[in-house]
Protein backbone atom coordinates (compact mmCIF):
# COMPACT_ATOMS: atom_id res chain seq x y z
CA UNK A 1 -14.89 96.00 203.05
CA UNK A 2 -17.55 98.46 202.15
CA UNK A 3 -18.68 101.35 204.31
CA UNK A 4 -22.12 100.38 205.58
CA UNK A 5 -25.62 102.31 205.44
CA UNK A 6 -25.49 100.67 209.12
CA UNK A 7 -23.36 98.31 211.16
CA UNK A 8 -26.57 98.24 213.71
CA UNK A 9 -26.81 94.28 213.81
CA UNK A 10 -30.21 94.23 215.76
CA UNK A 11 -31.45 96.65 213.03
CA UNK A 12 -29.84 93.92 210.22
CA UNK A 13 -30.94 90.83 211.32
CA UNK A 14 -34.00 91.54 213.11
CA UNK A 15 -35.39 94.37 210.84
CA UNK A 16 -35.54 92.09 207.58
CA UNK A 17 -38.64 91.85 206.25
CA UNK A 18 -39.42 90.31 202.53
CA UNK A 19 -39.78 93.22 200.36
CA UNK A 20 -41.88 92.68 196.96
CA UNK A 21 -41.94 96.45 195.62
CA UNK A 22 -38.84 98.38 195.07
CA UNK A 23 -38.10 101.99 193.53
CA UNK A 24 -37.59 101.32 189.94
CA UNK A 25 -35.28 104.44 189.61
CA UNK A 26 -32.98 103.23 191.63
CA UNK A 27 -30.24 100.56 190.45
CA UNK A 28 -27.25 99.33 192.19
CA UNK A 29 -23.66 99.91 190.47
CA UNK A 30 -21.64 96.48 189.56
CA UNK A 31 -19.04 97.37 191.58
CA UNK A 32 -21.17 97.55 195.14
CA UNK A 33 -23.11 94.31 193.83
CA UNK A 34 -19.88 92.57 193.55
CA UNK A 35 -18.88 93.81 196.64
CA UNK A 36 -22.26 92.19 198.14
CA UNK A 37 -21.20 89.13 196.64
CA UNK A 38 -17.33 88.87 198.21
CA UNK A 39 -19.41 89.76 201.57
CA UNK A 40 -21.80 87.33 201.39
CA UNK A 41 -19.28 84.65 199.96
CA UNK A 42 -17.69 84.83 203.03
CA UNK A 43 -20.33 82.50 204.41
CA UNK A 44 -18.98 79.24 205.59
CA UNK A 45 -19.14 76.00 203.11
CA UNK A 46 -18.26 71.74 203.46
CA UNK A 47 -14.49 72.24 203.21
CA UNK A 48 -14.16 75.83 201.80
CA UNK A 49 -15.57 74.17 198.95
CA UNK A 50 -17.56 77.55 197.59
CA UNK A 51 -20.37 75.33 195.72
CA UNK A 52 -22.49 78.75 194.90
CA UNK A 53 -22.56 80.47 191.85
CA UNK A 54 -24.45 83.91 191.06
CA UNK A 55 -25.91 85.20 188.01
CA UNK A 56 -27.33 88.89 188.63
CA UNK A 57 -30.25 89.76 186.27
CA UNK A 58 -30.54 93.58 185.82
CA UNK A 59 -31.11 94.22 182.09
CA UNK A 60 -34.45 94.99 180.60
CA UNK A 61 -33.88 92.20 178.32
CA UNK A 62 -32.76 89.52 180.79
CA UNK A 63 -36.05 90.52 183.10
CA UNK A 64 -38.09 90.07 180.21
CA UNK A 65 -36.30 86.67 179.95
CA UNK A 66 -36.70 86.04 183.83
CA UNK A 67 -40.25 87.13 184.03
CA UNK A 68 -42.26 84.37 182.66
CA UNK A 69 -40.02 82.12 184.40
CA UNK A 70 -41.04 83.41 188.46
CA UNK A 71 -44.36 82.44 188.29
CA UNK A 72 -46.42 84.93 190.79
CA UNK A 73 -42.90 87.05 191.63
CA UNK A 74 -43.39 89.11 188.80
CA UNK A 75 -43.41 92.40 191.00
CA UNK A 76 -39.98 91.87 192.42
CA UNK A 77 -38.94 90.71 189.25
CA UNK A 78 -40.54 94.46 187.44
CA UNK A 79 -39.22 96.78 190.45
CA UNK A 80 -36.07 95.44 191.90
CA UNK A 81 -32.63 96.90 191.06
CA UNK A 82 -31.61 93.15 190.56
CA UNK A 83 -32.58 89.55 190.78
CA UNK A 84 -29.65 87.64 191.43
CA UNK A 85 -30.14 83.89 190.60
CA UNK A 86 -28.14 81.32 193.66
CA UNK A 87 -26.99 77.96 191.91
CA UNK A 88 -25.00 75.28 193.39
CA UNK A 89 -22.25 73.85 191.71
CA UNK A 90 -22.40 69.75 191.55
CA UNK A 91 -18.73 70.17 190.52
CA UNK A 92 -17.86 72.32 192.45
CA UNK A 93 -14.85 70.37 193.48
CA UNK A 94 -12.92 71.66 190.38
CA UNK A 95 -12.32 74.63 191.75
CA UNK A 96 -10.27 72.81 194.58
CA UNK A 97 -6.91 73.54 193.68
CA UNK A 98 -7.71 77.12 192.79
CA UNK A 99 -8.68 77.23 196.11
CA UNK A 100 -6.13 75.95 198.65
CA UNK A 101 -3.19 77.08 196.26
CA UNK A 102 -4.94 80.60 196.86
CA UNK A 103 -4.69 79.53 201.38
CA UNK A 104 -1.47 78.83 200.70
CA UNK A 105 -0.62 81.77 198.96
CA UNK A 106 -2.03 83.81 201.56
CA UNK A 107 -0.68 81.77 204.68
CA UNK A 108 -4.07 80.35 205.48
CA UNK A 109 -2.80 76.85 205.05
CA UNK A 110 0.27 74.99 205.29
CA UNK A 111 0.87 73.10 202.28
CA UNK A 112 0.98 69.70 203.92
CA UNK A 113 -2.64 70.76 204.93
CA UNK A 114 -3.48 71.30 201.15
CA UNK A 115 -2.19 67.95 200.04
CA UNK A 116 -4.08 66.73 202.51
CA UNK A 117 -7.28 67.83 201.58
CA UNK A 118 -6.67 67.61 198.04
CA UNK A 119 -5.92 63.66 197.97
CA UNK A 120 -8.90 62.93 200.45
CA UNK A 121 -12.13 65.48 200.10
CA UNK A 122 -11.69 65.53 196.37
CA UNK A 123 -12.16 62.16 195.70
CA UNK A 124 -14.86 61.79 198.40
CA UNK A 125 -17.33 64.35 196.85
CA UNK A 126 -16.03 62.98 193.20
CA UNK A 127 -17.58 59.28 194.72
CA UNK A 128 -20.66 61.47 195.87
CA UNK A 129 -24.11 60.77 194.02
CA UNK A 130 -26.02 63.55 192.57
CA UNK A 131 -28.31 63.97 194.96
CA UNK A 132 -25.49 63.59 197.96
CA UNK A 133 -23.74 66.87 196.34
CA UNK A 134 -27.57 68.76 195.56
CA UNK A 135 -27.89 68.33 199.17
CA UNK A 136 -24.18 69.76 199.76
CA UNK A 137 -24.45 72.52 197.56
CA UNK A 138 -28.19 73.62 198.10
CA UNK A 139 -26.87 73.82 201.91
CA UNK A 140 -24.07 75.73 201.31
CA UNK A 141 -25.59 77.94 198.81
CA UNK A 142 -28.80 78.75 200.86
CA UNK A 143 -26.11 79.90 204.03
CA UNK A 144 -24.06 82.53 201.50
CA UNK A 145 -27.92 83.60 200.52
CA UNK A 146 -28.69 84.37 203.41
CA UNK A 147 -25.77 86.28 204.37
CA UNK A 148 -25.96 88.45 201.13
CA UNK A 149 -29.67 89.52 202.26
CA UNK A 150 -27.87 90.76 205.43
CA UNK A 151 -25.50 92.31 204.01
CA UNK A 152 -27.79 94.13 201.50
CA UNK A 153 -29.34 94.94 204.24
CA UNK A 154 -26.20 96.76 205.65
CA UNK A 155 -25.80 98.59 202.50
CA UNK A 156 -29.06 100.00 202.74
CA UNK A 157 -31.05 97.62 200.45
CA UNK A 158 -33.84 95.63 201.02
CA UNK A 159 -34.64 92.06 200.05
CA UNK A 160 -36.94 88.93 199.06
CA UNK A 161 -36.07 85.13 198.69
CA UNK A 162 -38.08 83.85 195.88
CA UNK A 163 -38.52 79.46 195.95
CA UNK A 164 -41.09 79.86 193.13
CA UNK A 165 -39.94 79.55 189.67
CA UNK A 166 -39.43 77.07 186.70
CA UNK A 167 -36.85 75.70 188.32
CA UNK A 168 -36.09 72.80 185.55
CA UNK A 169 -35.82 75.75 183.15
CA UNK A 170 -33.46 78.31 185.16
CA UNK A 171 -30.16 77.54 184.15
CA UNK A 172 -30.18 76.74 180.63
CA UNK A 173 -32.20 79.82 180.02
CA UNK A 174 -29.26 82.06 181.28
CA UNK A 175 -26.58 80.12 179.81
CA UNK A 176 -25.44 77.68 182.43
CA UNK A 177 -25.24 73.55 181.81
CA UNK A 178 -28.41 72.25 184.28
CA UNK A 179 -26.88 69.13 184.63
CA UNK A 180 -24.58 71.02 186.82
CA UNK A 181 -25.74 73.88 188.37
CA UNK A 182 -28.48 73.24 190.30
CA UNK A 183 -31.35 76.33 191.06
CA UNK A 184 -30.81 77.34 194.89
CA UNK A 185 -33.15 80.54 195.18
CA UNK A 186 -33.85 83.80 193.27
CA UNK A 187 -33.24 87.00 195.63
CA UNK A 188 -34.47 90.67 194.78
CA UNK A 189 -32.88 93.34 195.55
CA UNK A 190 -33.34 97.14 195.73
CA UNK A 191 -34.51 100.13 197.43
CA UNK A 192 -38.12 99.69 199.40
CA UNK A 193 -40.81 101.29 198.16
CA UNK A 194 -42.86 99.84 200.46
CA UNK A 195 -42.79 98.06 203.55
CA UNK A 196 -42.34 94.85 203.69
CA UNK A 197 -45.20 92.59 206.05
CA UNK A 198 -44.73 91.76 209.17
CA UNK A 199 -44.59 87.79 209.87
CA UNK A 200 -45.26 85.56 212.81
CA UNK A 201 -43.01 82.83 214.48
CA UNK A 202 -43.28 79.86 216.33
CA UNK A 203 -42.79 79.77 219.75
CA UNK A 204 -38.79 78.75 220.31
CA UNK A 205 -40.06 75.99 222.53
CA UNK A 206 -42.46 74.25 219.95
CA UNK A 207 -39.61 73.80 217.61
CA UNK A 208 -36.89 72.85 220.20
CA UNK A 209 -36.44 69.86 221.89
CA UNK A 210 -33.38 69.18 224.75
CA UNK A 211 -32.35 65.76 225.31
């Protein structure tokens, strides 16, 4: 694991705020943005089933591709160190072996366990409609977002989740089949350059109910 800016949770989790203009000189190395990425995969998924998939835009040329693309986001898009596209995988599944032969590997899981799951969940999502696994994935996908805005966070970054782009248009644009990757969110990263606004919430009691 990395060595953190902070390991101050309250600071982390409470302290986010959407940030919209970063310091343009300042870009993140591939190797800490891939370590952001094994942190925040470590969110939890249906069945360890990993459904996200990242694409991190931070060329001049693939920003100029992005750009018309995030509608009004086009200040993020200019100033951030990165914009790293979320999809979810509908096929996700494929990668099931890959995946419990890796538990096994490492102990996590008996291999009874992994025939188990391989004989049962894959055919269940395989029998899933499209939109059954776009709700899987965008669920899944949306928790290992947010975790990687925490964890940018902990690295001393700051953050935005971005819902508005061309969202038919996405994938194919950067290479990837849209009939299977499905557009989750767009997140900025970088280093503020100004701070981000403060928001209001709802009162915990107006959007709680006990039975």
């Amino acid at each position: 694991m990395s060595e953190f800016t902070t390991n101050d949770f309250k600071e982390i989790a409470f302290g986010r705020k959407s940030v919209r203009l970063y310091d343009e000189n300042v870009k993140i190395d591939r190797k800490e943005m891939l370590e952001m990425i094994s942190e925040a995969t470590l969110a939890p998924s249906s069945v360890n089933m990993q459904p996200w998939r990242f694409v991190v835009i931070e060329s001049d040329d693939a920003k100029a591709k992005l750009r018309p693309l995030i509608r009004f986001n086009t200040r993020q898009n200019d100033t951030s160190s990165a914009m790293v596209l979320i999809f979810g995988d509908l096929r996700c599944y494929e990668k099931a072996e890959e995946i419990y032969d890796q538990a096994v590997a490492e102990g996590k899981m008996p291999q009874e366990v992994r025939e188990k799951q391989l004989s049962t969940i894959v055919p269940y999502y395989q029998s899933l409609s499209r939109q059954q696994m776009n709700d899987i994935v965008k669920i899944d996908s949306s928790l290992a977002a947010m975790q990687f805005m925490l964890v940018a966070r902990a690295h001393g970054y700051d953050t935005n989740p971005i819902g508005g782009f061309e969202a038919d248009r996405l994938a194919a644009a950067f290479g990837l089949d849209p009939e299977r990757y499905v557009p989750v969110m767009i997140v900025s990263v970088g280093k503020a350059a100004e701070a981000g606004y403060s928001s209001v919430r709802l009162a915990p009691e107006v959007v709680t109910d006990f039975k």
